[in-house]
C-alpha atoms as a PDB file:
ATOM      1  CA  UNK A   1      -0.304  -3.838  26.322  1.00  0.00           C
ATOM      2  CA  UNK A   2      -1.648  -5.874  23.381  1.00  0.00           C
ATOM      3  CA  UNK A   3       1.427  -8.030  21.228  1.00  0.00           C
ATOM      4  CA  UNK A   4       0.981 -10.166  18.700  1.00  0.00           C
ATOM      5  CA  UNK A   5       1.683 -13.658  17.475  1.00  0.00           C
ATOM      6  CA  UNK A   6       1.955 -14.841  14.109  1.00  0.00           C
ATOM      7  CA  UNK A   7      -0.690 -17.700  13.115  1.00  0.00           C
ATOM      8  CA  UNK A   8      -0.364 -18.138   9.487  1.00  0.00           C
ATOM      9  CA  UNK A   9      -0.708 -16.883   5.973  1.00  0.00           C
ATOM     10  CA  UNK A  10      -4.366 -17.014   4.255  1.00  0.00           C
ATOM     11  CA  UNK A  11      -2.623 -18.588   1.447  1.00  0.00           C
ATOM     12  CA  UNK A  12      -1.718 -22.318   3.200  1.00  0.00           C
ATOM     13  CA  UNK A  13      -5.718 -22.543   4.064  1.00  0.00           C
ATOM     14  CA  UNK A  14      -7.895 -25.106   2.359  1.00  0.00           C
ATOM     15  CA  UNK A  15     -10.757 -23.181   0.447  1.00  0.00           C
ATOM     16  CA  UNK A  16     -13.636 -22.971   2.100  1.00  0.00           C
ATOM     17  CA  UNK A  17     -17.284 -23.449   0.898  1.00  0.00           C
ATOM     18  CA  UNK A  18     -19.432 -20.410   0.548  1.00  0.00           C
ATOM     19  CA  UNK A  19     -21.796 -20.500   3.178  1.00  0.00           C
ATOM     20  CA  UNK A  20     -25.535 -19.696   3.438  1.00  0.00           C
ATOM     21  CA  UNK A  21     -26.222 -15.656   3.480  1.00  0.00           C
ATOM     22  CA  UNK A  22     -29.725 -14.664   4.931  1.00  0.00           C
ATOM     23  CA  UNK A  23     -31.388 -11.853   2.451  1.00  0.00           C
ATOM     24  CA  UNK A  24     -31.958  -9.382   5.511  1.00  0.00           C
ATOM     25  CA  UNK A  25     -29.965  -7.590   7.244  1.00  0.00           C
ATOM     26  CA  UNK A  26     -30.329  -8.385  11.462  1.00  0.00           C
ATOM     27  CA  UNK A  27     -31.350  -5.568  13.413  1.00  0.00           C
ATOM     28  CA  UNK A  28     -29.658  -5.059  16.198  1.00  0.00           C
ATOM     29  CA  UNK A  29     -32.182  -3.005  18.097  1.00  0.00           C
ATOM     30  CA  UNK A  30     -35.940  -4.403  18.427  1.00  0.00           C
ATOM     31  CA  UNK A  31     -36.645  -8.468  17.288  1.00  0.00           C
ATOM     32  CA  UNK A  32     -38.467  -8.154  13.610  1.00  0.00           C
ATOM     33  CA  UNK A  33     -39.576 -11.462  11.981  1.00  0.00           C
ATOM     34  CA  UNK A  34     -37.115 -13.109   9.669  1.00  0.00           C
ATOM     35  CA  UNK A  35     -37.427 -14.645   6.478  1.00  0.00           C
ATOM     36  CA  UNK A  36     -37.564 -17.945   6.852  1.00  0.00           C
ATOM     37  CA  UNK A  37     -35.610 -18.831   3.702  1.00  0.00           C
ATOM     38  CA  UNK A  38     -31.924 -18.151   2.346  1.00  0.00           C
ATOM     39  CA  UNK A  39     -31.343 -16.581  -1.123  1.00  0.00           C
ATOM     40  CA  UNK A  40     -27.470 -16.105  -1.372  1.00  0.00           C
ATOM     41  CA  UNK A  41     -23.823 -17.211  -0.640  1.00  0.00           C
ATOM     42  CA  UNK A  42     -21.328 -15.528   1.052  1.00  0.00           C
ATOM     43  CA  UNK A  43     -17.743 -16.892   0.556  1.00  0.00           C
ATOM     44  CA  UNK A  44     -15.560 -16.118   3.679  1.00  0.00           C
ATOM     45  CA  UNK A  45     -12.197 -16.363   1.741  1.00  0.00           C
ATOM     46  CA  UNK A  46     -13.411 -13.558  -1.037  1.00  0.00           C
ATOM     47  CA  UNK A  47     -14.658 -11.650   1.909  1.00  0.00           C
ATOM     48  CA  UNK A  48     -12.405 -11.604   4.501  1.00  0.00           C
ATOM     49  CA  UNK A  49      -9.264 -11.837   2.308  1.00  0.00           C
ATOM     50  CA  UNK A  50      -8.854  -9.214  -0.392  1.00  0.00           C
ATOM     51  CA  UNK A  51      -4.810 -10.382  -1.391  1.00  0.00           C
ATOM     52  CA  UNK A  52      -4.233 -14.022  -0.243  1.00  0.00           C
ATOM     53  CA  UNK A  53      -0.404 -13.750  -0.779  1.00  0.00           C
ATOM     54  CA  UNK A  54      -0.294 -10.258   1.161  1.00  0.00           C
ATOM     55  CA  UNK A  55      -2.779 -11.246   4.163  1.00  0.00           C
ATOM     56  CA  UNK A  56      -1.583 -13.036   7.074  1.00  0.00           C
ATOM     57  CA  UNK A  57      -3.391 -14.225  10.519  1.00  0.00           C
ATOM     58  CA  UNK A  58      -2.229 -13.296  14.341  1.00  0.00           C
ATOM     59  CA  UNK A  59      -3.847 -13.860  17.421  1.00  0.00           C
ATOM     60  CA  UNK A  60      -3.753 -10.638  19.813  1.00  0.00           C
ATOM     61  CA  UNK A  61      -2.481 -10.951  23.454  1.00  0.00           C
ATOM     62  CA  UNK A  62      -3.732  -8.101  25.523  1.00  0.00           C
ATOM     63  CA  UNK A  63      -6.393  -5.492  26.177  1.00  0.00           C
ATOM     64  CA  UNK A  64      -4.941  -2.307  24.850  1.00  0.00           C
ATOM     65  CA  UNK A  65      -7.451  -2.003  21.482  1.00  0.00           C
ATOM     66  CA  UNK A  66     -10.331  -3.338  23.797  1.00  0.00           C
ATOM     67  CA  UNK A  67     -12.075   0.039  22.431  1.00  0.00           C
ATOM     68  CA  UNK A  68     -11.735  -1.178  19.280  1.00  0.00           C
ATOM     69  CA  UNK A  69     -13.641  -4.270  19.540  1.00  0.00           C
ATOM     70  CA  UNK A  70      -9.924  -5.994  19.412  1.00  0.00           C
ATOM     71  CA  UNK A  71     -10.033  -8.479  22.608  1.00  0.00           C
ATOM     72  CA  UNK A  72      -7.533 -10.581  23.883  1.00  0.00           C
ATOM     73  CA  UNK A  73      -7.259 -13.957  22.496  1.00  0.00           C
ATOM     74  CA  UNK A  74      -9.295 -12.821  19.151  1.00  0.00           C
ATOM     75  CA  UNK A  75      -7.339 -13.372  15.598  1.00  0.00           C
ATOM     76  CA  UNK A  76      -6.853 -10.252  13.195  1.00  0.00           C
ATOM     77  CA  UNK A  77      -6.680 -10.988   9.638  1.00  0.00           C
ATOM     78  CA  UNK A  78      -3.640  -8.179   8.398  1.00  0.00           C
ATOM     79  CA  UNK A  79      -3.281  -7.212   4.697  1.00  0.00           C
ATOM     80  CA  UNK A  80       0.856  -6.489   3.969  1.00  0.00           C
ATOM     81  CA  UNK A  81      -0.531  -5.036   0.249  1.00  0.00           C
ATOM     82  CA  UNK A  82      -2.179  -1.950   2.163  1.00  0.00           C
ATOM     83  CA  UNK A  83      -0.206   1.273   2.524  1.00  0.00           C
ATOM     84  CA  UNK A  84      -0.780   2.046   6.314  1.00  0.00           C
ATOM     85  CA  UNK A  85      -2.255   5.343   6.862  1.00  0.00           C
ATOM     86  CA  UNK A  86      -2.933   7.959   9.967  1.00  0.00           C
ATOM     87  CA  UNK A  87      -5.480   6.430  12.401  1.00  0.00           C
ATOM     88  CA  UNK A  88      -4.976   3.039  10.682  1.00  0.00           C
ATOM     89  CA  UNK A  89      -5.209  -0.085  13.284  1.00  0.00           C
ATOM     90  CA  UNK A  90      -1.767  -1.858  12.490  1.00  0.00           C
ATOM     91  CA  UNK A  91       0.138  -4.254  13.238  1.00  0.00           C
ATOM     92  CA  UNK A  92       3.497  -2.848  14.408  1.00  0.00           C
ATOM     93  CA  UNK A  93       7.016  -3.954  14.947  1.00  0.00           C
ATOM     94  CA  UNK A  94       8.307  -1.089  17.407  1.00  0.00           C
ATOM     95  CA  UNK A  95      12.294  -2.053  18.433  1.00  0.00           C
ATOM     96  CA  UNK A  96      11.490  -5.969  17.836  1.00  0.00           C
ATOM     97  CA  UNK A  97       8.920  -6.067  19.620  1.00  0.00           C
ATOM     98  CA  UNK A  98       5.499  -6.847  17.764  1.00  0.00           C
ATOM     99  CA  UNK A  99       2.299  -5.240  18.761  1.00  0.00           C
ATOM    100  CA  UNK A 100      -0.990  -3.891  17.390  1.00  0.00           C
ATOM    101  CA  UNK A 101      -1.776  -0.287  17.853  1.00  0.00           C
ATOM    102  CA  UNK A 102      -3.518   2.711  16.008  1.00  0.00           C
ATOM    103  CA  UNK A 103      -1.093   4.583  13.987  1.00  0.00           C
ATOM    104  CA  UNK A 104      -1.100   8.671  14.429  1.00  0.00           C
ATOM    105  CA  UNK A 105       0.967  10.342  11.769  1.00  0.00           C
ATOM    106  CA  UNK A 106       1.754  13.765  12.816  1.00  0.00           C
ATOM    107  CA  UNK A 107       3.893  16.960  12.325  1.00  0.00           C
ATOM    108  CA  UNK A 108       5.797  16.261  15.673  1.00  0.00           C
ATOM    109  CA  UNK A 109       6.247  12.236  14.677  1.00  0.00           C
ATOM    110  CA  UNK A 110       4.524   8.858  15.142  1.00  0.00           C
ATOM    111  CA  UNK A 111       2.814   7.639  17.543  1.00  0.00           C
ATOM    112  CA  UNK A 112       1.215   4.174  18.114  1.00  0.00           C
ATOM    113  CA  UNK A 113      -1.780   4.524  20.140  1.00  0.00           C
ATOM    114  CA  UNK A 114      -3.542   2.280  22.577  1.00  0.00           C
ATOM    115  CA  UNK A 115      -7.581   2.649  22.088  1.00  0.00           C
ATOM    116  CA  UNK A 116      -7.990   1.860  26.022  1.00  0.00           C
ATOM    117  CA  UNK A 117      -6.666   4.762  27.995  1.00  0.00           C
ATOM    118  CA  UNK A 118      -4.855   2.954  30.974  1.00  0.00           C
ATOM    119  CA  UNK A 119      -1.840   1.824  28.300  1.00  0.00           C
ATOM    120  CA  UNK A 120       0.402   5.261  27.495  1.00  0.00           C
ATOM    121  CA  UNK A 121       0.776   5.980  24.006  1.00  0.00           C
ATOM    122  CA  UNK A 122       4.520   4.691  22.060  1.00  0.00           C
ATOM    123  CA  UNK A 123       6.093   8.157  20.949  1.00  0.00           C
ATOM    124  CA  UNK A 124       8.378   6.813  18.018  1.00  0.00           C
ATOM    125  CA  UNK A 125      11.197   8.383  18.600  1.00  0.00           C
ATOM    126  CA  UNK A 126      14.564   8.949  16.020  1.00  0.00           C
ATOM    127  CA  UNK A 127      16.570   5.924  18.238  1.00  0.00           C
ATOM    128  CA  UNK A 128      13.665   3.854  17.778  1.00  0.00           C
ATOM    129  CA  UNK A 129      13.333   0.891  15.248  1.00  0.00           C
ATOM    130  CA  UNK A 130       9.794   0.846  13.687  1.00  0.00           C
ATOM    131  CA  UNK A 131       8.496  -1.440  10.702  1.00  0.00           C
ATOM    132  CA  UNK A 132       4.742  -1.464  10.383  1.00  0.00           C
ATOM    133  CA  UNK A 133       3.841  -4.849   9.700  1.00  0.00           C
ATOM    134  CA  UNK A 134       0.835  -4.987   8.175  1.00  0.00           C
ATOM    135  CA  UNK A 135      -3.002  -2.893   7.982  1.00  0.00           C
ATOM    136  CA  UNK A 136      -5.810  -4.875  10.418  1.00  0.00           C
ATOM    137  CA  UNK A 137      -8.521  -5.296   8.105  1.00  0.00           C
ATOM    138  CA  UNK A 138     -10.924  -7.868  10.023  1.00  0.00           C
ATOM    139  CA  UNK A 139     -10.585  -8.926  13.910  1.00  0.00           C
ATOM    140  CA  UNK A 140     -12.187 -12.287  14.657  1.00  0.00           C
ATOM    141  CA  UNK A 141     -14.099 -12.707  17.946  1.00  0.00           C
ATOM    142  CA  UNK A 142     -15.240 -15.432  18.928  1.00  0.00           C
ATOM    143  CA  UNK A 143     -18.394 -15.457  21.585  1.00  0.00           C
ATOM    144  CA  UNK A 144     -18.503 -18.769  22.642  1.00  0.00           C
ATOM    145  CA  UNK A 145     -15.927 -21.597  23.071  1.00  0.00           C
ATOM    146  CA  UNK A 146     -19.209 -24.333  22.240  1.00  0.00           C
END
């Protein structure tokens, strides 16, 4: 089971510098020679955060959306302005308890559905309390602690 936990809100960080953007694209097949110079910015706060007073940060605990390319320990950035949608990752509150899932919208009801197939699937049912929290728009991973 992956839950959730509340980091902060995109709004109480310090602006950051745009950073140096290579002008190529990086293949990720075959090595091709780069350029060796740098011809553009890219801002992290205009691209990773579309509404600062709607987006918030929290750090996943789990493996369920492992699938995904949603690890445990890795921080997803969640936009509140976005109407959540079927097969929409989202951050869910599912009888107080929060926890980030793939929302399925069907005839027969909602579901919130774990991307790795050893965690069941969370039938919403009519006695059940659900609030989605929030769209995932960006998950951060990090690959090295260094």
């Amino acid at each position: 089971m992956s839950r959730v936990v509340v980091v902060g809100r995109a709004a109480l960080l310090a602006p950051l510098r745009p950073l140096p953007l290579a002008p190529v694209a990086v293949p990720a097949g075959f090595p091709s020679p780069a350029e060796g110079w740098i011809t553009d910015e890219l801002d992290l706060n205009e691209h990773l955060v579309k509404d600062r007073t709607a987006t918030m940060f929290v750090r996943v605990s789990g493996d369920s959306m492992e699938p995904a390319g949603i690890s445990h320990g890795d921080v997803l950035i969640v936009d509140r302005s976005l109407r959540p949608v079927h097969d929409d990752i989202v951050i869910a509150v599912l009888d107080g308890e929060l926890t980030v899932k793939r929302l399925w919208i069907s005839p027969r009801g909602v579901t919130l559905h774990a991307d790795n197939p050893r965690y069941p699937d969370l039938h919403v049912g009519e006695l059940s309390a659900l609030s989605i929290y929030g769209v995932v728009r960006t998950s951060l991973h990090v690959f090295t602690s260094r």
